[in-house]
C-alpha atoms as a PDB file:
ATOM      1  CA  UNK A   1     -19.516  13.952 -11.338  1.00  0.00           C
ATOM      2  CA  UNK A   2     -17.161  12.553 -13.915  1.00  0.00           C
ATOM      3  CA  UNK A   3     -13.556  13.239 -14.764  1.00  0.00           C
ATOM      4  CA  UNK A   4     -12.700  14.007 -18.575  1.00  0.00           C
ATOM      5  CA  UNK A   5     -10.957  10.673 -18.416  1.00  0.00           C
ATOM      6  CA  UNK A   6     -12.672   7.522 -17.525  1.00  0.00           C
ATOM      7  CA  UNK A   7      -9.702   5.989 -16.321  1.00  0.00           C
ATOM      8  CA  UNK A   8     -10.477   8.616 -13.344  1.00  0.00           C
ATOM      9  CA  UNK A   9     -14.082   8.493 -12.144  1.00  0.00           C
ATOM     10  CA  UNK A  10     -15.827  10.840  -9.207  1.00  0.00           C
ATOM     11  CA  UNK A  11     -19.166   9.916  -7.956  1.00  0.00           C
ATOM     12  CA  UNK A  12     -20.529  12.009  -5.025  1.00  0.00           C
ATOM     13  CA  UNK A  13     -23.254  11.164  -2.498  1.00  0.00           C
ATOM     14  CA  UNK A  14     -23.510  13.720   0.187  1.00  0.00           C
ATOM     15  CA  UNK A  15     -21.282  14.018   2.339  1.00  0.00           C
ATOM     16  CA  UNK A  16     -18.990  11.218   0.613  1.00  0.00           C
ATOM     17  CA  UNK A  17     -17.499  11.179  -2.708  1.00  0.00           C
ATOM     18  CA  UNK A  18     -15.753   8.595  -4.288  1.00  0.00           C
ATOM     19  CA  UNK A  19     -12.702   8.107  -6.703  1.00  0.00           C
ATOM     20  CA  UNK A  20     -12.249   5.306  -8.439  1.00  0.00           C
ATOM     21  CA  UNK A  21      -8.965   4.162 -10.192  1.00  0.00           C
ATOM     22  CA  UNK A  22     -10.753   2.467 -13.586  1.00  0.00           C
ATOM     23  CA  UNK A  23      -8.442   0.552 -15.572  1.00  0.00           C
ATOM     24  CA  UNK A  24      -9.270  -2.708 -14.179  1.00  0.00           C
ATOM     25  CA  UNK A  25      -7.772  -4.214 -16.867  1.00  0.00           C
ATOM     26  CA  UNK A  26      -4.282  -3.168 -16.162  1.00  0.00           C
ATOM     27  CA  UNK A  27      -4.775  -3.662 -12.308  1.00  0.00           C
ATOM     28  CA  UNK A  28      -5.382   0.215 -11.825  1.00  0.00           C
ATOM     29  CA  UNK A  29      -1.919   0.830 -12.863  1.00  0.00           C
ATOM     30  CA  UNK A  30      -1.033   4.831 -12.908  1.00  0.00           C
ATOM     31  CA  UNK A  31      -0.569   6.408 -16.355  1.00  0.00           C
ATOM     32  CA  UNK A  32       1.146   9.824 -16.545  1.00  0.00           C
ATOM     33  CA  UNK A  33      -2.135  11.298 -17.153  1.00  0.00           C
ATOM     34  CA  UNK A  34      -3.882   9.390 -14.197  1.00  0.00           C
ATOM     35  CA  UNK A  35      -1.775  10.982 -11.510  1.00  0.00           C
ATOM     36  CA  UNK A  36      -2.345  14.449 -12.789  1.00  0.00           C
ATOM     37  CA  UNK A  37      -5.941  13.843 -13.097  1.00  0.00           C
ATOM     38  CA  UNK A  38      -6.364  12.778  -9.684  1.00  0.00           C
ATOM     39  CA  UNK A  39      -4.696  15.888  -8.401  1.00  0.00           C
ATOM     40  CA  UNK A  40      -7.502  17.411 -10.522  1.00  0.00           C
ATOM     41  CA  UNK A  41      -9.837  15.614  -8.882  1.00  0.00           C
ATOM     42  CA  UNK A  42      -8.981  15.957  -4.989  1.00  0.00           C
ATOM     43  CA  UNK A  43      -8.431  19.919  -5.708  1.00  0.00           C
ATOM     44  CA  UNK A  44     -12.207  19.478  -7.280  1.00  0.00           C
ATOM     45  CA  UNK A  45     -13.158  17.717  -4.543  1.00  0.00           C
ATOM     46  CA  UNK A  46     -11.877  20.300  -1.650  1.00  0.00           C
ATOM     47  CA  UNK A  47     -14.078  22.974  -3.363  1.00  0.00           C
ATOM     48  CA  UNK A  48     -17.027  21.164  -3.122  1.00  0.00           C
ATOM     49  CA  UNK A  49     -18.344  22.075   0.032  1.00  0.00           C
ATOM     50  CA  UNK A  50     -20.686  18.888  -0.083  1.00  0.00           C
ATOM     51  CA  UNK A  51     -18.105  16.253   0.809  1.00  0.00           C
ATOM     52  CA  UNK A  52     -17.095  16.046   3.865  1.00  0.00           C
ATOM     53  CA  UNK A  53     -15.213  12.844   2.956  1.00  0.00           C
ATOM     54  CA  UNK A  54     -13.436  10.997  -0.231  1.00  0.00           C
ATOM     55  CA  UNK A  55     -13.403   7.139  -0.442  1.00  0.00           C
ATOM     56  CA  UNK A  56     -10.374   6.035  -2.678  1.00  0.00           C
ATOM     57  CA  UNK A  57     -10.560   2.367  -4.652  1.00  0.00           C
ATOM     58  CA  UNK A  58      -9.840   0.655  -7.656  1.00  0.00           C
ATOM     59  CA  UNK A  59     -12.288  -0.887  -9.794  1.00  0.00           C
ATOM     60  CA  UNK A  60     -12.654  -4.172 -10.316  1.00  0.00           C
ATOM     61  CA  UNK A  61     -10.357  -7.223  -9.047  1.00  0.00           C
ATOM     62  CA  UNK A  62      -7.506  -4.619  -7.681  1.00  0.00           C
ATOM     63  CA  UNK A  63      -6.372  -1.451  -5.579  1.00  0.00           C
ATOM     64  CA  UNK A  64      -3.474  -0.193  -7.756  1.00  0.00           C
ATOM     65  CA  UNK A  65      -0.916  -2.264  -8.937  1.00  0.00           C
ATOM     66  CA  UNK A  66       1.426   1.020  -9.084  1.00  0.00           C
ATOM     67  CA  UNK A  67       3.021   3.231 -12.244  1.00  0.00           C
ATOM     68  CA  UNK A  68       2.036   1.849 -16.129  1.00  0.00           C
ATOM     69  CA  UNK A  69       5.609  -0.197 -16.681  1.00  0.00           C
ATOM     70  CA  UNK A  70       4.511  -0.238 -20.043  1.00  0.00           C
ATOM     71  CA  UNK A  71       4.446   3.189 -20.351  1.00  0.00           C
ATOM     72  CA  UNK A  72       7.573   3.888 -18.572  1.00  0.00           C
ATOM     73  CA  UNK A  73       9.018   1.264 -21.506  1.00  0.00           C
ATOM     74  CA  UNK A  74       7.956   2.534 -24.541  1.00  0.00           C
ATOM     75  CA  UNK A  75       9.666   6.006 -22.167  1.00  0.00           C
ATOM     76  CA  UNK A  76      12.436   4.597 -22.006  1.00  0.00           C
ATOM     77  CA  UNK A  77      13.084   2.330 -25.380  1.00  0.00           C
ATOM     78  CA  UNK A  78      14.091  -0.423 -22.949  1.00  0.00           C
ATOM     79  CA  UNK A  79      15.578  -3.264 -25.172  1.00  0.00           C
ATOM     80  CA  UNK A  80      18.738  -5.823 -24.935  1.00  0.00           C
ATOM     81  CA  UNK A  81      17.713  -8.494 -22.733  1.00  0.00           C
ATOM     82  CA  UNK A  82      14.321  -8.246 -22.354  1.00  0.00           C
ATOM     83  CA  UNK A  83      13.813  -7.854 -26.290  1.00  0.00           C
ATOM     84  CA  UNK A  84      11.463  -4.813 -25.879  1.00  0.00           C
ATOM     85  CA  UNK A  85      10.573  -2.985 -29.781  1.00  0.00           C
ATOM     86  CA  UNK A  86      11.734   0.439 -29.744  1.00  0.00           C
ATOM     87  CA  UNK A  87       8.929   2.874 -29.863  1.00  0.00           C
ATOM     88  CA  UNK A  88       9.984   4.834 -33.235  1.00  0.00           C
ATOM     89  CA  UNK A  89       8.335   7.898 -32.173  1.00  0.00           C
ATOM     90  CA  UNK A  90      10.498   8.657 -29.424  1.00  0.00           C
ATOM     91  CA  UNK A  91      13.802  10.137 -30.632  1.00  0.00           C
ATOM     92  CA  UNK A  92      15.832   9.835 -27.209  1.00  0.00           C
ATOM     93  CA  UNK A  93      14.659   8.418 -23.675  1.00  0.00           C
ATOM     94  CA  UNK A  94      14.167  11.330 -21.046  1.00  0.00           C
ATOM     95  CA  UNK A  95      16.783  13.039 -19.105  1.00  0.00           C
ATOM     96  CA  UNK A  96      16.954  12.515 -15.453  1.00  0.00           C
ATOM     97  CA  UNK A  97      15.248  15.913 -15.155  1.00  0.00           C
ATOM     98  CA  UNK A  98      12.203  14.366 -17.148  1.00  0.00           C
ATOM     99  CA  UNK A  99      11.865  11.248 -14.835  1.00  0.00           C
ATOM    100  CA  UNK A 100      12.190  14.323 -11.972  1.00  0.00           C
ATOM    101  CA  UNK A 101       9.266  16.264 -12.944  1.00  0.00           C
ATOM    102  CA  UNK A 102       7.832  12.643 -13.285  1.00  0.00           C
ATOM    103  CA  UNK A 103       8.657  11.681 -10.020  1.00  0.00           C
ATOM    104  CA  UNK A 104       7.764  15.276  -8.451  1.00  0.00           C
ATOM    105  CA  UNK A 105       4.360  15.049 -10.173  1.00  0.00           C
ATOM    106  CA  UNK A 106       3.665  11.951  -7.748  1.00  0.00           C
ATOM    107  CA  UNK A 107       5.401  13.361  -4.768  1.00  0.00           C
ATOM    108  CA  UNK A 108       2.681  16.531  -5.604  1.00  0.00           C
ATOM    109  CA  UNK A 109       0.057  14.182  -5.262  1.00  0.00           C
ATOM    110  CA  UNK A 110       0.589  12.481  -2.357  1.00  0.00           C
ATOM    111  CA  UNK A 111       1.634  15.522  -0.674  1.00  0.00           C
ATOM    112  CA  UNK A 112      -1.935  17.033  -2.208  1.00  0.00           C
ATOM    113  CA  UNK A 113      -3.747  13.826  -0.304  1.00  0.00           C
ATOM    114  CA  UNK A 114      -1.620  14.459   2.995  1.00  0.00           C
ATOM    115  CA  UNK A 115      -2.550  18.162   2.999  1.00  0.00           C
ATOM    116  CA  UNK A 116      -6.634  17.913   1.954  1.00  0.00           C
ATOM    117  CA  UNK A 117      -8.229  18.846   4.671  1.00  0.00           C
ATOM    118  CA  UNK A 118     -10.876  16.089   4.396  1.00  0.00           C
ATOM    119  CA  UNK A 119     -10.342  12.914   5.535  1.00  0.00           C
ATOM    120  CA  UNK A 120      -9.624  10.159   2.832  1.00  0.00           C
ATOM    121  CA  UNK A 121     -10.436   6.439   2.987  1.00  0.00           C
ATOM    122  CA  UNK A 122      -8.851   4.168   1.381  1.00  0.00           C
ATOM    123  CA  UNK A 123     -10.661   1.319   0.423  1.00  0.00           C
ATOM    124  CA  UNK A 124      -8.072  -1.401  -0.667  1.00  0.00           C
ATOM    125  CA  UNK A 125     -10.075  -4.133  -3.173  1.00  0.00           C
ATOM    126  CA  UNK A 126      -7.273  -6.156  -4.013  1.00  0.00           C
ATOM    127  CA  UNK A 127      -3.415  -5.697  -4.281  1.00  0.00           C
ATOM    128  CA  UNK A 128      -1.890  -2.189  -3.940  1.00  0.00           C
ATOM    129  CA  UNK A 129       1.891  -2.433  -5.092  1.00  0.00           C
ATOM    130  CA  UNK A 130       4.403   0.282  -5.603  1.00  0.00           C
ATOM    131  CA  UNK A 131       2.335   3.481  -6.311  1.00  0.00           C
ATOM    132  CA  UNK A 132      -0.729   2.035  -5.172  1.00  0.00           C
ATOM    133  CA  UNK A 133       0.751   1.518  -2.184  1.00  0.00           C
ATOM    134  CA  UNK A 134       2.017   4.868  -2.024  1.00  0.00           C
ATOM    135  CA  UNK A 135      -1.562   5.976  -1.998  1.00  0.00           C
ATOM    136  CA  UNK A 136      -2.479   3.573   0.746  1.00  0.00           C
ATOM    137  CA  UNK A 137       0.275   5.354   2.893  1.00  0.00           C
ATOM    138  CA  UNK A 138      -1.212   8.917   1.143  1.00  0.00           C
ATOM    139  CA  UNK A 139      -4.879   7.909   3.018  1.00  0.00           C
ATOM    140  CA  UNK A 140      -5.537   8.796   6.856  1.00  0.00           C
ATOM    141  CA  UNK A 141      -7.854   5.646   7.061  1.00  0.00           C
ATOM    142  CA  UNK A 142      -7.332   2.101   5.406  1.00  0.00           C
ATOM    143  CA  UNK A 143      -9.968  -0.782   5.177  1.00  0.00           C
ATOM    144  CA  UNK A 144      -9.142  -3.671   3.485  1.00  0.00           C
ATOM    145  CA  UNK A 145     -10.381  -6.661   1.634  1.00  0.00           C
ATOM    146  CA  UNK A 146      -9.772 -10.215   3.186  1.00  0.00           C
ATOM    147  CA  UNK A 147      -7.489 -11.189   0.190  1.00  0.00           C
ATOM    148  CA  UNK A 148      -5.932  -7.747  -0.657  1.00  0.00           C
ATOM    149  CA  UNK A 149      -2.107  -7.250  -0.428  1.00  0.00           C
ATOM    150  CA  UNK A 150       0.059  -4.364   0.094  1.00  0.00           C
ATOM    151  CA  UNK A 151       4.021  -4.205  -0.638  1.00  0.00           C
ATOM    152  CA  UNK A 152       6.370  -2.226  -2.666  1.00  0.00           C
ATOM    153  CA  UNK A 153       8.264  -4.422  -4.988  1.00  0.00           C
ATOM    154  CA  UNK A 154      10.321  -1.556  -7.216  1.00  0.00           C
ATOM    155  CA  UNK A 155      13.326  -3.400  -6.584  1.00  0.00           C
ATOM    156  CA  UNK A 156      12.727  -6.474  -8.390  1.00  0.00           C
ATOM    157  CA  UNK A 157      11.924  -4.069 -11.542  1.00  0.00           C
ATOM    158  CA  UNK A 158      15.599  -1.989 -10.593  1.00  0.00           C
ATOM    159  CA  UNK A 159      13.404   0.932  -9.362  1.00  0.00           C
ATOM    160  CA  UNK A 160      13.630   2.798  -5.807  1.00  0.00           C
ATOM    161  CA  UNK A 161      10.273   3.592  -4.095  1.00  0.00           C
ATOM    162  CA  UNK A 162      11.289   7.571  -3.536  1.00  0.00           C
ATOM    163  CA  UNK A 163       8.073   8.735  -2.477  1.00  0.00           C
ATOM    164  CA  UNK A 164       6.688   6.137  -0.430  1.00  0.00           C
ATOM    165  CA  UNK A 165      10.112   5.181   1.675  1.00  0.00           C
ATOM    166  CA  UNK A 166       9.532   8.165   3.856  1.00  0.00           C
ATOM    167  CA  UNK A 167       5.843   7.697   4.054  1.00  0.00           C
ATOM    168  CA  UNK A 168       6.475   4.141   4.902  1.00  0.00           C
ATOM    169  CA  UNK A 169       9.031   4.740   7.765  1.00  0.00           C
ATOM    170  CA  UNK A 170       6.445   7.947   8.799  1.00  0.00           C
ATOM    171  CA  UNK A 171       3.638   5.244   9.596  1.00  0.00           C
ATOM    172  CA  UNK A 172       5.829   2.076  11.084  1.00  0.00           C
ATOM    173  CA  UNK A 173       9.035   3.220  11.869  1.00  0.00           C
ATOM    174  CA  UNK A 174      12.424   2.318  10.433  1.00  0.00           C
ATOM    175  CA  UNK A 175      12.669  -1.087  11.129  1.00  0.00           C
ATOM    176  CA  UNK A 176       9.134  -2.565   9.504  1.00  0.00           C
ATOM    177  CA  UNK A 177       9.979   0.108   6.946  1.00  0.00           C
ATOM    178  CA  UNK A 178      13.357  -1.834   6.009  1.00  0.00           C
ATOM    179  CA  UNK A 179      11.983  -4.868   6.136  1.00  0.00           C
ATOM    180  CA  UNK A 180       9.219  -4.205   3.651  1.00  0.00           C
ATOM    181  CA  UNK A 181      11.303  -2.357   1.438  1.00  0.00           C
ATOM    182  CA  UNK A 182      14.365  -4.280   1.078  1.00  0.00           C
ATOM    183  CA  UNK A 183      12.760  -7.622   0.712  1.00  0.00           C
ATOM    184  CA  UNK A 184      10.511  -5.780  -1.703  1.00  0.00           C
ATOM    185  CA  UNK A 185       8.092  -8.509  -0.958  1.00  0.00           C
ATOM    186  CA  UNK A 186       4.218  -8.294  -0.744  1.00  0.00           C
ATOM    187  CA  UNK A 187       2.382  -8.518   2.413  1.00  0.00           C
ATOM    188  CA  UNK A 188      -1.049 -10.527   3.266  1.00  0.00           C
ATOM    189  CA  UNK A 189      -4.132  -8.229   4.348  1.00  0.00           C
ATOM    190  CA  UNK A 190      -3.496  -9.647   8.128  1.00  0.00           C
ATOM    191  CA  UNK A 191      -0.075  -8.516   8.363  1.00  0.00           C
ATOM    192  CA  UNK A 192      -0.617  -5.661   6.415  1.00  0.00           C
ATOM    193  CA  UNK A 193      -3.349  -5.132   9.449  1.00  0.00           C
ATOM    194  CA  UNK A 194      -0.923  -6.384  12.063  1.00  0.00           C
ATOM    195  CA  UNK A 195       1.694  -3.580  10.961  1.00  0.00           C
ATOM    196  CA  UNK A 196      -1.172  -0.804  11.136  1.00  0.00           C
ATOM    197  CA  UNK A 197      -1.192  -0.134   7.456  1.00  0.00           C
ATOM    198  CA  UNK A 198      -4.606  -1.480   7.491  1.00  0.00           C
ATOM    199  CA  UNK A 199      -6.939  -0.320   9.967  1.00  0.00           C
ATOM    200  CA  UNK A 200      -9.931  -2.922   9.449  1.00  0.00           C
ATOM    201  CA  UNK A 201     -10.380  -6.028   7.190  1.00  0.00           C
ATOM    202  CA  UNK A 202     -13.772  -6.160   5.619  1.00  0.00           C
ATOM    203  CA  UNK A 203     -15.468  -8.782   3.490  1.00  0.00           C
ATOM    204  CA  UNK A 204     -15.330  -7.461   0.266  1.00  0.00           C
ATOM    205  CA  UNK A 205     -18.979  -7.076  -0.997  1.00  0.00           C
ATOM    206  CA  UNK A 206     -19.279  -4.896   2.241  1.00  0.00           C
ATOM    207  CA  UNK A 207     -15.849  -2.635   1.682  1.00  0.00           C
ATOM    208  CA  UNK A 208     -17.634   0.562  -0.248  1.00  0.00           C
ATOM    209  CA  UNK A 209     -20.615   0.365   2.217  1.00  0.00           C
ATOM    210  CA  UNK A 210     -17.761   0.305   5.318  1.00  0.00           C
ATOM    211  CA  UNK A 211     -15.902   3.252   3.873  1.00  0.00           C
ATOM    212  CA  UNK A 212     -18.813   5.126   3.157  1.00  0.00           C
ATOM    213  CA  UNK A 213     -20.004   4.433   7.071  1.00  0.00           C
ATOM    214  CA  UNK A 214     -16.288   6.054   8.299  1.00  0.00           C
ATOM    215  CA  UNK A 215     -16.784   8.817   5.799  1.00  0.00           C
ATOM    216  CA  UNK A 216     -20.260  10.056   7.527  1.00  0.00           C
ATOM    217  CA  UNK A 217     -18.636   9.435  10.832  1.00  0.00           C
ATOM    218  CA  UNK A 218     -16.299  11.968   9.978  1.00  0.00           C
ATOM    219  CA  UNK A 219     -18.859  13.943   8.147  1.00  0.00           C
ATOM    220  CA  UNK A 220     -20.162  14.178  11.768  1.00  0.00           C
ATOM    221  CA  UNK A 221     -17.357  16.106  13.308  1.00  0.00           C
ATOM    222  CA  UNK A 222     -16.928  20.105  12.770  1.00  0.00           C
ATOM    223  CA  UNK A 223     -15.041  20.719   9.074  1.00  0.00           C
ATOM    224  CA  UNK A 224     -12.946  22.801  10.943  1.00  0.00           C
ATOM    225  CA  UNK A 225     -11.591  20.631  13.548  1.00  0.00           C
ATOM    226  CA  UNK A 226     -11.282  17.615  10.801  1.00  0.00           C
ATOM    227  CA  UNK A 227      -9.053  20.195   8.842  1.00  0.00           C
ATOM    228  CA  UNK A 228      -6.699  21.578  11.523  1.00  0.00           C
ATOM    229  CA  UNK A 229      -6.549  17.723  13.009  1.00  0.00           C
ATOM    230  CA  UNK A 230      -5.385  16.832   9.932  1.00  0.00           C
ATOM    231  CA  UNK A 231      -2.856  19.260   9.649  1.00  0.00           C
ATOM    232  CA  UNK A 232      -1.407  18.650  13.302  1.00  0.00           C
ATOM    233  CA  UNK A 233      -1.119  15.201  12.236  1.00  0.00           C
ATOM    234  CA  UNK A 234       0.907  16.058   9.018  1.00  0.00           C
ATOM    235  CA  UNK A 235       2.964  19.022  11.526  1.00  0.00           C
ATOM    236  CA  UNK A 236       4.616  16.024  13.151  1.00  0.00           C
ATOM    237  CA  UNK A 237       6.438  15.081  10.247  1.00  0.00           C
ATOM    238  CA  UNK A 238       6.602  18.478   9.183  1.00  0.00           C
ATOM    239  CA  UNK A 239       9.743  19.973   7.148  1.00  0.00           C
ATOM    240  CA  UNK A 240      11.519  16.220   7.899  1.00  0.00           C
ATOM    241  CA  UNK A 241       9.032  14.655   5.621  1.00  0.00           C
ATOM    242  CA  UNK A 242       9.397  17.771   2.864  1.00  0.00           C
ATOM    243  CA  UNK A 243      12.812  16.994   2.894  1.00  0.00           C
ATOM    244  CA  UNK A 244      12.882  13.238   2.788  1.00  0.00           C
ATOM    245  CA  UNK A 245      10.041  13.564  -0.177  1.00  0.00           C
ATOM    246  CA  UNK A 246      12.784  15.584  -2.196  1.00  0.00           C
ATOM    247  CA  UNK A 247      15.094  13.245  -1.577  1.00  0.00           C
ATOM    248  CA  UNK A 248      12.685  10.488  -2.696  1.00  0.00           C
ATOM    249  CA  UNK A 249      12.189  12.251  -6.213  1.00  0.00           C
ATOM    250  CA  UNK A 250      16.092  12.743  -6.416  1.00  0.00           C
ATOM    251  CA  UNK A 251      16.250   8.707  -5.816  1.00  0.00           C
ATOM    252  CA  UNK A 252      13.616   7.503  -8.045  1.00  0.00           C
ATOM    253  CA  UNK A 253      14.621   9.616 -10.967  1.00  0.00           C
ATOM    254  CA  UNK A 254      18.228   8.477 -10.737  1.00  0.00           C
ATOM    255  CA  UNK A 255      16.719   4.857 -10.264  1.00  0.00           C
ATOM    256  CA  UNK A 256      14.846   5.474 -13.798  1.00  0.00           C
ATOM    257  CA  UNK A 257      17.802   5.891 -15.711  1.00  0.00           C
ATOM    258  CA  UNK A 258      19.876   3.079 -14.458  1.00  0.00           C
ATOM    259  CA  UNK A 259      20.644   0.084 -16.966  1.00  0.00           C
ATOM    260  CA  UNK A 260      18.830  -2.161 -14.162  1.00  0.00           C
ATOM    261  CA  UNK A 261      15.873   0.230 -14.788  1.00  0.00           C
ATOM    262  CA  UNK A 262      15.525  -0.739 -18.453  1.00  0.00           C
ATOM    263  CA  UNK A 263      16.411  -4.769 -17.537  1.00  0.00           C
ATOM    264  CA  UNK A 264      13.914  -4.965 -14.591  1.00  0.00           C
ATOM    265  CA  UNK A 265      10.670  -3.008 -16.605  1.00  0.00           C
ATOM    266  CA  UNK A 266      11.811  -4.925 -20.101  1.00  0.00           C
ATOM    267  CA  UNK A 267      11.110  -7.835 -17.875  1.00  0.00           C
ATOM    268  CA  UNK A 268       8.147  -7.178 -16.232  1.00  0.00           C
ATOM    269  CA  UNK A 269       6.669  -5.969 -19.819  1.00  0.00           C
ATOM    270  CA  UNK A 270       7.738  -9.105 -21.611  1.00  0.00           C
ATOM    271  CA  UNK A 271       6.776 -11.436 -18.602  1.00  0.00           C
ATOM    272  CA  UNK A 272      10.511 -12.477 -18.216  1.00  0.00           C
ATOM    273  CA  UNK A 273      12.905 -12.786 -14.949  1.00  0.00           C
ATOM    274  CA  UNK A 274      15.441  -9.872 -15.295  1.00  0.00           C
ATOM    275  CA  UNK A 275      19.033 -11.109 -15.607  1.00  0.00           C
ATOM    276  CA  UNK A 276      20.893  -8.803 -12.896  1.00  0.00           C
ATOM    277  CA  UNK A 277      24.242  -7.929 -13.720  1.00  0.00           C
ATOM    278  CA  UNK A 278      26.523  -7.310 -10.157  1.00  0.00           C
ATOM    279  CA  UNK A 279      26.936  -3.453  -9.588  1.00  0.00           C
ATOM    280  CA  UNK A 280      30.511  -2.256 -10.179  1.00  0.00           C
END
């Protein structure tokens, strides 16, 4: 099975499927189009009665190095400092009720993963930043290449992680969660494993054939009882999490139309150090 889009690819070998993020090129990076698509996908996947499980990955060198900056910067026209070229087609950069339904359209997905009533592995190939790591935190299980790295570095590009902060604190609790976030810093595979974002660390030529090995385990176990486990587990977050995930959006759009927004991404696109200006 193949998406439409090959940056989106679905193989399935009874009971386990696969997704694979495949823009190696860019590190995985999200595009607009990508996160819709693999809603598309993990609704496809919960009809087919076949899979039992979903493996997640990235192709090649990397997991997900998060959203398309570049994207988001020809978005947003970002220029000054960072000497970006404004994208003539766009007439104005979007309202903060564009980067919302932006923001919600990721918050649907995770909250899409969370709710699937099939386990999902992820299998982390390399570094999984920002987004990606949102879809670490999205997974129920996490193996992990030897040299792989997890952290969520929106800060240093004047962004706020909306979606993931509440995900993050969900799985490790406030104080790991502040750590990780404020220092917006990325972590090694061991302490990513120390933390218990990882669950296992796995050579890499054996990763696939590891996550495919916990996906028939669960295979094993009545459909039924995989489902309503997994919803107990998301229960004891319940309307908390809902909440915090709205907040999340609220924060990240807000985030997206800051003048540190346009510095940090300019940046990152022109392979610069942003110049931060103190905050008034």
């Amino acid at each position: 099975m193949i998406m439409p889009s090959d940056a989106i690819e679905v193989k399935v070998a009874e009971p386990v499927a696969t997704v694979v993020l495949n823009r190696p090129d860019r590190c995985n990076a999200l595009t607009r189009s990508m996160i819709l698509e693999l809603r598309e996908a993990f609704r496809d996947l919960y009809l087919e009665k076949r899979v039992r499980a979903i493996v997640l990955t990235g192709a090649g060198k990397g997991f997900c190095g998060g959203r398309d900056l570049n994207e988001m910067a020809r978005a947003t026209q970002a220029v000054g400092a960072a000497g970006l070229a404004i994208d003539p087609s766009i007439q104005a950069p979007p309202s903060p009720d564009q980067w919302g339904e932006e923001a919600t359209e990721f918050r649907d997905l995770v909250l899409e993963m969370l709710e699937l009533p099939k386990p999902i592995i992820a299998s982390v190939n390399g570094a999984a930043a920002a987004c990606g790591a949102g879809l670490v935190l999205a997974s129920d299980i996490v193996i992990a290449g030897p040299q792989s790295s997890f952290g969520l570095p929106d800060p240093q590009r004047g962004l706020v992680a909306g979606v993931a902060t509440p995900l993050l604190s969900f799985r490790l609790g406030a104080g790991p969660a502040a750590r990780l976030l404020l220092s917006a810093q990325m972590i090694t595979a061991d302490e990513a494993l120390r933390l218990g974002i990882y669950h296992e660390i796995v050579a890499d030529e054996l990763l696939w054939a590891r996550a495919a090995e916990i996906g028939d385990a669960c295979a094993g176990s009545a459909p039924e009882a995989i489902g309503l486990t997994k919803r107990l587990l998301l229960e004891t977050a319940g309307e908390q999490l809902a909440t915090q995930f709205t907040s999340g959006v609220i924060a990240t759009a807000t985030s997206r139309t800051t003048d540190a927004a346009k510095e940090g991404i300019g940046a990152f696109v022109n392979r610069q150090h942003p110049s931060w200006k103190p905050s008034s």
